[in-house]
PDB file of N, CA and C in Angstrom:
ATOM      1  N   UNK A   1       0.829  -1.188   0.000  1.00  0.00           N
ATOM      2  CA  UNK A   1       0.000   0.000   0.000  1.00  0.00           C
ATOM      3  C   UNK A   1       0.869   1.244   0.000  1.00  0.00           C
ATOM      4  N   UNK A   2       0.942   1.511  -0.776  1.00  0.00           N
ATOM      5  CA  UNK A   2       1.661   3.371  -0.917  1.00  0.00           C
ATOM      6  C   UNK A   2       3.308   2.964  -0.599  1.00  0.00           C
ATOM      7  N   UNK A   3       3.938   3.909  -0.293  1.00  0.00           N
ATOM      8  CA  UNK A   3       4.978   4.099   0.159  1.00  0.00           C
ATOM      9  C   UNK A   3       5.526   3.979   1.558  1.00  0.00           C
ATOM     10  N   UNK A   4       6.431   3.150   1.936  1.00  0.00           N
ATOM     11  CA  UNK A   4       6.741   3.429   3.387  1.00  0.00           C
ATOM     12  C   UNK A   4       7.626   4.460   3.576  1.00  0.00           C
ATOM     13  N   UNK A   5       7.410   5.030   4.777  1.00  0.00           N
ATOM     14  CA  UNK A   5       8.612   6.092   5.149  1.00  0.00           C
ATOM     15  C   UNK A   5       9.684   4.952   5.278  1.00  0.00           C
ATOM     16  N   UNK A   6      10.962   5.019   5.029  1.00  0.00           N
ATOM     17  CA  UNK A   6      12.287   3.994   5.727  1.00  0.00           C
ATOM     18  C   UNK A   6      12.780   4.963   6.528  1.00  0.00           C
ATOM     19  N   UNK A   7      13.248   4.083   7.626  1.00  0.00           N
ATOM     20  CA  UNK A   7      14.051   4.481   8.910  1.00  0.00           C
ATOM     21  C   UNK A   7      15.155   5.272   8.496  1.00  0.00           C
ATOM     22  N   UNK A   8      15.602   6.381   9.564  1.00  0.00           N
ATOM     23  CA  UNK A   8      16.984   7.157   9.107  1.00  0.00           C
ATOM     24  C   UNK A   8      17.846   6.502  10.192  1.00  0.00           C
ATOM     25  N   UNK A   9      19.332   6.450   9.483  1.00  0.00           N
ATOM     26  CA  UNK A   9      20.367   6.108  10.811  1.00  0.00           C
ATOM     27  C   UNK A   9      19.810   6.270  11.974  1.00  0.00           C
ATOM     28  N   UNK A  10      20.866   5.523  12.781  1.00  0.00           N
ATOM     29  CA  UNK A  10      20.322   5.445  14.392  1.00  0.00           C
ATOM     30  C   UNK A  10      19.272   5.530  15.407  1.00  0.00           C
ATOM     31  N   UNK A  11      17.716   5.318  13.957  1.00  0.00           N
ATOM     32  CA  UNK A  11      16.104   5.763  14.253  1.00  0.00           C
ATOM     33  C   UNK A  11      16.287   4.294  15.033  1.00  0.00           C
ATOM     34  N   UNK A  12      16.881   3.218  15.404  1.00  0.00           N
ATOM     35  CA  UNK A  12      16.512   1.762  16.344  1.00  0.00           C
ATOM     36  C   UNK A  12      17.010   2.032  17.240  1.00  0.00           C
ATOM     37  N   UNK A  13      18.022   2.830  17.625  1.00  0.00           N
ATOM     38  CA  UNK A  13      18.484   2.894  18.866  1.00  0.00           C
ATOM     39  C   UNK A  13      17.328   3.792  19.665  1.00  0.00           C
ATOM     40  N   UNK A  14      16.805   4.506  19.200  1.00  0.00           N
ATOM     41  CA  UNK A  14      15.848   5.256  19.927  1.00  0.00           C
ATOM     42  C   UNK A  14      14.828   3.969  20.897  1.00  0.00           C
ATOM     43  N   UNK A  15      14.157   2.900  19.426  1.00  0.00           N
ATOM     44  CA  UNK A  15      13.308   2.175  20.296  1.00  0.00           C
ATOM     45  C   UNK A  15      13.714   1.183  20.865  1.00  0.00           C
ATOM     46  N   UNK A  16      15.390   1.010  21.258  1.00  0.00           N
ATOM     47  CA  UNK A  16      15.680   0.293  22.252  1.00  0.00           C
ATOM     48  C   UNK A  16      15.986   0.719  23.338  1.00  0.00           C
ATOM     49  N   UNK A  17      15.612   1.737  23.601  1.00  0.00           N
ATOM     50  CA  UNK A  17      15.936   2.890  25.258  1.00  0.00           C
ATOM     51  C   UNK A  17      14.597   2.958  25.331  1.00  0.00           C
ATOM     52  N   UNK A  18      13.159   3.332  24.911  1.00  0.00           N
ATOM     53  CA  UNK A  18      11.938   3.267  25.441  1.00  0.00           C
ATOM     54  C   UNK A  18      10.729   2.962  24.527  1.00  0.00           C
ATOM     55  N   UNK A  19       9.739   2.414  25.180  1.00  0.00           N
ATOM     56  CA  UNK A  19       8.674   2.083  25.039  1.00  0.00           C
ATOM     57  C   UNK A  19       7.981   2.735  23.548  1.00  0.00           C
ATOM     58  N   UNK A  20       7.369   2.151  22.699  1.00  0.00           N
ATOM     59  CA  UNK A  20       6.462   2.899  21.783  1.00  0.00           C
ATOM     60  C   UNK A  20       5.531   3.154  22.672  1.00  0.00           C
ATOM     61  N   UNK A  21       4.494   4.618  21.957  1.00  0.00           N
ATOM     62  CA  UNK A  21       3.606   4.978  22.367  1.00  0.00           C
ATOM     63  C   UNK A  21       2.372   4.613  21.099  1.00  0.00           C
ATOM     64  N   UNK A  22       1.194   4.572  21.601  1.00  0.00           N
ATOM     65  CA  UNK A  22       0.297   3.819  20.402  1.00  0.00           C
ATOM     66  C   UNK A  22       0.424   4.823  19.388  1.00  0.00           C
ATOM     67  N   UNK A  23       0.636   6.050  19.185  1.00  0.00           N
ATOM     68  CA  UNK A  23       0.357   6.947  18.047  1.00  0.00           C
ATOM     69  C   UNK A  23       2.227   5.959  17.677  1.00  0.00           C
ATOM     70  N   UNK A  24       2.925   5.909  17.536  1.00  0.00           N
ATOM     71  CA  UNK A  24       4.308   5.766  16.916  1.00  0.00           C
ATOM     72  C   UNK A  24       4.262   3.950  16.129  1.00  0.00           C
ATOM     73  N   UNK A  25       3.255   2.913  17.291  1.00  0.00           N
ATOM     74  CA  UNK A  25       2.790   1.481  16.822  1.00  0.00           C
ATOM     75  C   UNK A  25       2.286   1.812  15.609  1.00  0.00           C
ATOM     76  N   UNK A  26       0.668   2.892  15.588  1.00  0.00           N
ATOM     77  CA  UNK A  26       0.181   2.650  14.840  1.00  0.00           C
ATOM     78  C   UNK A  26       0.988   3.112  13.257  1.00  0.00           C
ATOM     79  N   UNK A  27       1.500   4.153  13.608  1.00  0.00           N
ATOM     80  CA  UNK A  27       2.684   3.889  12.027  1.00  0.00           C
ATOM     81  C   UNK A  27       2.907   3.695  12.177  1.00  0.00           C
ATOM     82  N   UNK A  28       3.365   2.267  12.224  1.00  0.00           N
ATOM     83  CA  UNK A  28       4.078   1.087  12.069  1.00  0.00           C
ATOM     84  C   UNK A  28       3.746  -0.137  11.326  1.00  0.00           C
ATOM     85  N   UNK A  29       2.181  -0.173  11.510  1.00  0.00           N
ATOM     86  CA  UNK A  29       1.639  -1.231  11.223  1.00  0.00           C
ATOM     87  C   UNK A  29       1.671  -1.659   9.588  1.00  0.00           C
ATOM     88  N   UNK A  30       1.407  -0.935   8.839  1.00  0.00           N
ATOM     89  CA  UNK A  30       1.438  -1.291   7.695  1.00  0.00           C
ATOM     90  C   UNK A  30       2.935  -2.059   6.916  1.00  0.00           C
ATOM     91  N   UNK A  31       4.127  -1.362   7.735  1.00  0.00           N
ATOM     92  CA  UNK A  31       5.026  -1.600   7.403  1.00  0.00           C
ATOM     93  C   UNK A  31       5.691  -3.046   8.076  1.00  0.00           C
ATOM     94  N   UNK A  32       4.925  -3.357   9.252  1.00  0.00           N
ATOM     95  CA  UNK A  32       5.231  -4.626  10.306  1.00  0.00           C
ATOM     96  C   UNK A  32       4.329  -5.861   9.033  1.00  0.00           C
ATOM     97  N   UNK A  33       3.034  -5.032   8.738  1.00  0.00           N
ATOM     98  CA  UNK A  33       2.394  -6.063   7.673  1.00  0.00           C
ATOM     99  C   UNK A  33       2.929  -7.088   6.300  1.00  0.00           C
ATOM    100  N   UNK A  34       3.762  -5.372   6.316  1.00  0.00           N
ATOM    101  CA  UNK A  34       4.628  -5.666   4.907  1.00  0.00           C
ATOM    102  C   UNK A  34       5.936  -6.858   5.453  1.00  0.00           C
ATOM    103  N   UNK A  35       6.148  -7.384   6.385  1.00  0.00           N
ATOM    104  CA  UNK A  35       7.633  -7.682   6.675  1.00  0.00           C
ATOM    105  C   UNK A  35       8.888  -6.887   6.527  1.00  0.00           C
ATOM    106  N   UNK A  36       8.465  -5.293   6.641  1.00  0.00           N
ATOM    107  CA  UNK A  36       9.465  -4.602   6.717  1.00  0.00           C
ATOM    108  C   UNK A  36      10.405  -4.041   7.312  1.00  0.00           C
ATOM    109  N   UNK A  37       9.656  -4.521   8.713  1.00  0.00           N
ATOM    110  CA  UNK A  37      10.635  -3.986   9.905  1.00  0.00           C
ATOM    111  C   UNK A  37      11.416  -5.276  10.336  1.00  0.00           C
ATOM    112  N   UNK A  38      12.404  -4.716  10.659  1.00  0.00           N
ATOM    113  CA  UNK A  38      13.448  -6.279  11.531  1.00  0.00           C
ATOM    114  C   UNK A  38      14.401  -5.171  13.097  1.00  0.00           C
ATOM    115  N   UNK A  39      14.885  -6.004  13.727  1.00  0.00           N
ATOM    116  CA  UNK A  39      16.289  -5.660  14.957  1.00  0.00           C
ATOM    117  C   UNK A  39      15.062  -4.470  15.983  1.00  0.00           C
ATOM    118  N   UNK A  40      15.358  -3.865  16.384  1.00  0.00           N
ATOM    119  CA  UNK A  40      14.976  -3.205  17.727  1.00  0.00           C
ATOM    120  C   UNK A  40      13.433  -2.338  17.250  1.00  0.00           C
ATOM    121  N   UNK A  41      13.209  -2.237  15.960  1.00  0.00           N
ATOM    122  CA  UNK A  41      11.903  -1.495  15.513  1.00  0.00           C
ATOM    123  C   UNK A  41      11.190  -2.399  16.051  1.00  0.00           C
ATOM    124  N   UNK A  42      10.989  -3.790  14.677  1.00  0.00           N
ATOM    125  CA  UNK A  42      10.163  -4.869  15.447  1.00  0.00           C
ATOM    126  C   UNK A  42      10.125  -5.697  16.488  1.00  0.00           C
ATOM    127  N   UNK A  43      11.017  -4.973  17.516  1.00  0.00           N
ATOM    128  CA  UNK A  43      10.975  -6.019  19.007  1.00  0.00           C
ATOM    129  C   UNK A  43       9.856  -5.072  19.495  1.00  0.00           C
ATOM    130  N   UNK A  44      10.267  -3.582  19.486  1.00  0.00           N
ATOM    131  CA  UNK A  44       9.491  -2.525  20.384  1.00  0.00           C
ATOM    132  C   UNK A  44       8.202  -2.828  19.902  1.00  0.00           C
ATOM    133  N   UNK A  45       7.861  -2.766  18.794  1.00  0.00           N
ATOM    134  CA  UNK A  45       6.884  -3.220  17.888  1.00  0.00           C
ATOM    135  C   UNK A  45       5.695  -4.351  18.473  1.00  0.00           C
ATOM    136  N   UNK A  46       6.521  -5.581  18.733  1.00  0.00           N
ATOM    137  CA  UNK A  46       5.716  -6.752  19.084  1.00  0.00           C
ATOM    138  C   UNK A  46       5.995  -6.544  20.398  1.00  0.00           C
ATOM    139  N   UNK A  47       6.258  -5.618  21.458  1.00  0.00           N
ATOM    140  CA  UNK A  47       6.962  -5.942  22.924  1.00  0.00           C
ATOM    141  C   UNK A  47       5.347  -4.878  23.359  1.00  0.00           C
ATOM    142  N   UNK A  48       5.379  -3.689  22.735  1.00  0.00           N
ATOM    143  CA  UNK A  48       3.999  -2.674  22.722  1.00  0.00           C
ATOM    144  C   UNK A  48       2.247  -3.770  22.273  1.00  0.00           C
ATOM    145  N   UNK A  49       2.311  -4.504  21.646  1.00  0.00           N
ATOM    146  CA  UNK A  49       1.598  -5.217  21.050  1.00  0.00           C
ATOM    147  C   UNK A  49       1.111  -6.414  22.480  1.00  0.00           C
ATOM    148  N   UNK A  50       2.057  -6.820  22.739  1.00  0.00           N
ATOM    149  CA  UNK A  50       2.150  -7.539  23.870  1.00  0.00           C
ATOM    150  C   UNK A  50       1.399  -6.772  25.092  1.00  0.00           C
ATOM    151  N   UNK A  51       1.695  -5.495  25.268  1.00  0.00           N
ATOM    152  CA  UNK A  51       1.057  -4.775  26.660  1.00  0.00           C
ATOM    153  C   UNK A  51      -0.069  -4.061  26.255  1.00  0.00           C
ATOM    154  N   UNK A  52      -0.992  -3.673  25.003  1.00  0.00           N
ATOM    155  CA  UNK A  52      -1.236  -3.039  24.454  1.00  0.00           C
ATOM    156  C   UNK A  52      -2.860  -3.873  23.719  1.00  0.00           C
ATOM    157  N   UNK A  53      -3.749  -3.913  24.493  1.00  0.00           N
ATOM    158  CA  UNK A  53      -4.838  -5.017  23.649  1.00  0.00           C
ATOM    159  C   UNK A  53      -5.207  -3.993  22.469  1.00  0.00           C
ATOM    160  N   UNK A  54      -5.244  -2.453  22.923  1.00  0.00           N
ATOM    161  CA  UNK A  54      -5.821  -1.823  21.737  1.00  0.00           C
ATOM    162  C   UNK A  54      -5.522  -1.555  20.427  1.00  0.00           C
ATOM    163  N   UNK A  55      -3.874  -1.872  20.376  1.00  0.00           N
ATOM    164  CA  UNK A  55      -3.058  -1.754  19.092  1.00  0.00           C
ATOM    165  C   UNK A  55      -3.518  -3.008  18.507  1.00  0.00           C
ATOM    166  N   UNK A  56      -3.270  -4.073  19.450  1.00  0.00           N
ATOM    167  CA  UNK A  56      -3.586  -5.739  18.663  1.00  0.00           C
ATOM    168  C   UNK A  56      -5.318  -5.638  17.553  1.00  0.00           C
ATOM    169  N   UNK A  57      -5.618  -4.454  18.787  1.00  0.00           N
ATOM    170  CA  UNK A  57      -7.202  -4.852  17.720  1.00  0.00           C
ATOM    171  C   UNK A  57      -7.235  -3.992  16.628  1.00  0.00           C
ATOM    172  N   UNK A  58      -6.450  -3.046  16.787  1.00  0.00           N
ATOM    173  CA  UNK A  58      -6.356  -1.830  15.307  1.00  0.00           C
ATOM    174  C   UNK A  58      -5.161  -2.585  14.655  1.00  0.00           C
ATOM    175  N   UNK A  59      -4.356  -3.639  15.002  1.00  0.00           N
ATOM    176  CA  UNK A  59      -3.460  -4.196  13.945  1.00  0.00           C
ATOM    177  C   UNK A  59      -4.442  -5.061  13.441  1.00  0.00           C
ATOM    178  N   UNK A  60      -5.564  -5.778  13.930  1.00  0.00           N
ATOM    179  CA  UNK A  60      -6.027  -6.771  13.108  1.00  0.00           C
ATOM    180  C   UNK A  60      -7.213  -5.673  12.383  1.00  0.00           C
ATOM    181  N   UNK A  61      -7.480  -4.594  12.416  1.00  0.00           N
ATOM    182  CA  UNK A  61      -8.037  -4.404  11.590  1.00  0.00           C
ATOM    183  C   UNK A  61      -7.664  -3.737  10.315  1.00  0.00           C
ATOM    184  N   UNK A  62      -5.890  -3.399  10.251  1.00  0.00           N
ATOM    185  CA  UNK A  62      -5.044  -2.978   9.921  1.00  0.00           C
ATOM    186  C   UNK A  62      -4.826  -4.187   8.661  1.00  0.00           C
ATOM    187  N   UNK A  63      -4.517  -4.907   9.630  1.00  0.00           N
ATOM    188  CA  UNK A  63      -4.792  -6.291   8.337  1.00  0.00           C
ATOM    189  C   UNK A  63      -5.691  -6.794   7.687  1.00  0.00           C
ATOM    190  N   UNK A  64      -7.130  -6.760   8.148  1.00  0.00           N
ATOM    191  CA  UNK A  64      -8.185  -6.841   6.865  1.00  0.00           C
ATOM    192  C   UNK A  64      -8.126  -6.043   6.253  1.00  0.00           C
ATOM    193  N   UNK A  65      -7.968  -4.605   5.999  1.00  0.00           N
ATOM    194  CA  UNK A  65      -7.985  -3.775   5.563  1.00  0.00           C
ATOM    195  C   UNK A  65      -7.006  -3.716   4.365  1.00  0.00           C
ATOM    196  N   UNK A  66      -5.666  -4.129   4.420  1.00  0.00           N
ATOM    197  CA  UNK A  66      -4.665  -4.426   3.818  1.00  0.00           C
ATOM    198  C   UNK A  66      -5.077  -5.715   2.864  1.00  0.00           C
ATOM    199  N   UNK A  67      -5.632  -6.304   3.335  1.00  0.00           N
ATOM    200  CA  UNK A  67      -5.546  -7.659   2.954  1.00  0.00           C
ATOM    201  C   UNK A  67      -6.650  -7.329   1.970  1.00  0.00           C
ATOM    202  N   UNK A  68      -8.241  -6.750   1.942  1.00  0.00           N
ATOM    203  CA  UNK A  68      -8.989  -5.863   1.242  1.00  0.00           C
ATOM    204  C   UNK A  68      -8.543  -5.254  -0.196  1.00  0.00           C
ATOM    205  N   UNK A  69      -7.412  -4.511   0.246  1.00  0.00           N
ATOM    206  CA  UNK A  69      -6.998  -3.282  -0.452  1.00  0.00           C
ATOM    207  C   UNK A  69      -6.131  -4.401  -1.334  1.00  0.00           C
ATOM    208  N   UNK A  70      -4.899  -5.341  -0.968  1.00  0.00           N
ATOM    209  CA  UNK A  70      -4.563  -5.704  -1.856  1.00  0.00           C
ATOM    210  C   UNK A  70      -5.296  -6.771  -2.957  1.00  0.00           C
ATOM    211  N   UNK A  71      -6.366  -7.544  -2.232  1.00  0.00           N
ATOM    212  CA  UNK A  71      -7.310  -8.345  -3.161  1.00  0.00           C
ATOM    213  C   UNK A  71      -8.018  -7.378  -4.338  1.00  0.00           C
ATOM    214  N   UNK A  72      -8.314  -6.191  -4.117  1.00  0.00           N
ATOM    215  CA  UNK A  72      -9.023  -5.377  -4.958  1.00  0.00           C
ATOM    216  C   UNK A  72      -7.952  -4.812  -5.502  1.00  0.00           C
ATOM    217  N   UNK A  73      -6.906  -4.414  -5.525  1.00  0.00           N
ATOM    218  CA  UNK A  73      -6.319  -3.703  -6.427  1.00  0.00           C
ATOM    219  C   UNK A  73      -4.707  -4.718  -7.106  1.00  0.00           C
ATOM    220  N   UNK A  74      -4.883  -5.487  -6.249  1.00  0.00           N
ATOM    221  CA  UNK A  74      -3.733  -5.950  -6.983  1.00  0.00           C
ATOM    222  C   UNK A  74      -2.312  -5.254  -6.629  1.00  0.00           C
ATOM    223  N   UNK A  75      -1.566  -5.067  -7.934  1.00  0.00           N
ATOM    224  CA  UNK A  75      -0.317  -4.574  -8.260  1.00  0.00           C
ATOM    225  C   UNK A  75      -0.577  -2.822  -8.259  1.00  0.00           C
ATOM    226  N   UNK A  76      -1.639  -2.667  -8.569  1.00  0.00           N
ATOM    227  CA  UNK A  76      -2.479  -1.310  -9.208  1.00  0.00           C
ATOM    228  C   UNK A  76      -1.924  -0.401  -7.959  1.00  0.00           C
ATOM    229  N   UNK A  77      -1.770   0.866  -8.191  1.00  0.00           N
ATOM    230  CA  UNK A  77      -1.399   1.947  -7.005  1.00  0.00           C
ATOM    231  C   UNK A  77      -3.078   2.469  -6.599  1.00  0.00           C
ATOM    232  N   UNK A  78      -2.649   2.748  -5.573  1.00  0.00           N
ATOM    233  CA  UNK A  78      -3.625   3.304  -4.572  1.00  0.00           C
ATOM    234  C   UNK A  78      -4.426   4.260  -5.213  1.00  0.00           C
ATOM    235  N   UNK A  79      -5.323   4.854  -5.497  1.00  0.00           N
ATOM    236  CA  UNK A  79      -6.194   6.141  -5.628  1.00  0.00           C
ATOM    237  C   UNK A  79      -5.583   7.103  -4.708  1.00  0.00           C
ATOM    238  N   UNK A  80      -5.234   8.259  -5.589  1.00  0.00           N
ATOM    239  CA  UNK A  80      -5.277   9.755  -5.175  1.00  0.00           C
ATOM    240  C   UNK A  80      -6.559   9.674  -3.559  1.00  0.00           C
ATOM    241  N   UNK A  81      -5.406   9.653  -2.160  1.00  0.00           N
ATOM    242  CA  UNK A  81      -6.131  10.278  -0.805  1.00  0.00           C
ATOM    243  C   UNK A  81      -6.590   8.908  -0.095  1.00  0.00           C
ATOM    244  N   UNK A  82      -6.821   7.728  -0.839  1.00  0.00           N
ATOM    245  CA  UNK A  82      -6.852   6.112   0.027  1.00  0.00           C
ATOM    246  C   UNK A  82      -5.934   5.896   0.878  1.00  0.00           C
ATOM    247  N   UNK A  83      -4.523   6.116   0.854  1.00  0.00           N
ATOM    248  CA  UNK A  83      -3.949   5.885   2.099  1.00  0.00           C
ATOM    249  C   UNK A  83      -4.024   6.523   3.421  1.00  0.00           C
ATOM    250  N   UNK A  84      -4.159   7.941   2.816  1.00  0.00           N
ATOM    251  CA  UNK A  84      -4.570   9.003   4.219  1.00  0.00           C
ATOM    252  C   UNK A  84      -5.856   8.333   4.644  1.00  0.00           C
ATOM    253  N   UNK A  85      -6.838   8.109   4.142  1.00  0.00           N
ATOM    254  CA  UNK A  85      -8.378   7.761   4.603  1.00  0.00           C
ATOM    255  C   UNK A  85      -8.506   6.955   5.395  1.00  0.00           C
ATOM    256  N   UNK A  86      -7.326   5.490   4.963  1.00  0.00           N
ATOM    257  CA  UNK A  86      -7.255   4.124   5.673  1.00  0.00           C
ATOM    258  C   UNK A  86      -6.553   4.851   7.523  1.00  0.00           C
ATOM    259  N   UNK A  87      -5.474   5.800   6.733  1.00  0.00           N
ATOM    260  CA  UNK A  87      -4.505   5.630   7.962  1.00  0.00           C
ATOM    261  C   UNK A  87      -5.547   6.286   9.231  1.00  0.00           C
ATOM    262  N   UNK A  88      -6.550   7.618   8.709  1.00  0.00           N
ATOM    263  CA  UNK A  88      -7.090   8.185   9.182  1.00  0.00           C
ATOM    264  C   UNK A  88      -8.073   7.307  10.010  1.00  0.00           C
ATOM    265  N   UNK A  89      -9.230   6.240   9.445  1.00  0.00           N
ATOM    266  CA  UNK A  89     -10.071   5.150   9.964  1.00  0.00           C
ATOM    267  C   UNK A  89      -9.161   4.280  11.255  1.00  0.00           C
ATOM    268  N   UNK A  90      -7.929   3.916  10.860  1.00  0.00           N
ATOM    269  CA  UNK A  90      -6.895   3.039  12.029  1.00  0.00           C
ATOM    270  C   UNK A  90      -6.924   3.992  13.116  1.00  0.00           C
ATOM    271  N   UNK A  91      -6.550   5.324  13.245  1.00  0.00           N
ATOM    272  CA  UNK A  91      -6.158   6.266  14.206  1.00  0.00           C
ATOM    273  C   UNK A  91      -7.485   6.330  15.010  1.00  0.00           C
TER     274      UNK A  91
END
């Protein structure tokens, strides 16, 4: 779905000194969907997920949603303002 932001240097060391907060999980999710995160992103990632029932239920709806979007469109790019809309509905 769209574009991911990628991490800048030394953006993992941050989430191995503290906790995600749910606004920082929830961008995340699409990209945890994708298998894109690996090393200290996706520990904080699944470690927040773990303490966190409300992210688990906006990740699973994160994933029908995904899972939706790619059955209907395929390879095809997103429509002009669908990713903001989705990200907007998760939040």
């Amino acid at each position: 779905m769209g574009v991911r932001p990628q991490a800048r240097a030394g953006e993992d060391m941050e989430y191995a000194t503290r906790p995600l907060s749910c606004e920082e999980a929830v961008k995340q999710f699409f990209a945890y969907l994708d298998r894109a995160l690996s090393g200290e992103r996706m520990e904080a990632l699944e470690a927040h997920f773990d303490a966190c029932l409300d992210c688990c239920e906006r990740l699973e709806f994160s994933r029908k949603v995904d899972a939706f979007v790619k059955d209907r469109l395929g390879d095809a790019p997103l429509p002009d303002g669908m990713e903001e809309r989705i990200r907007r509905l998760i939040r």
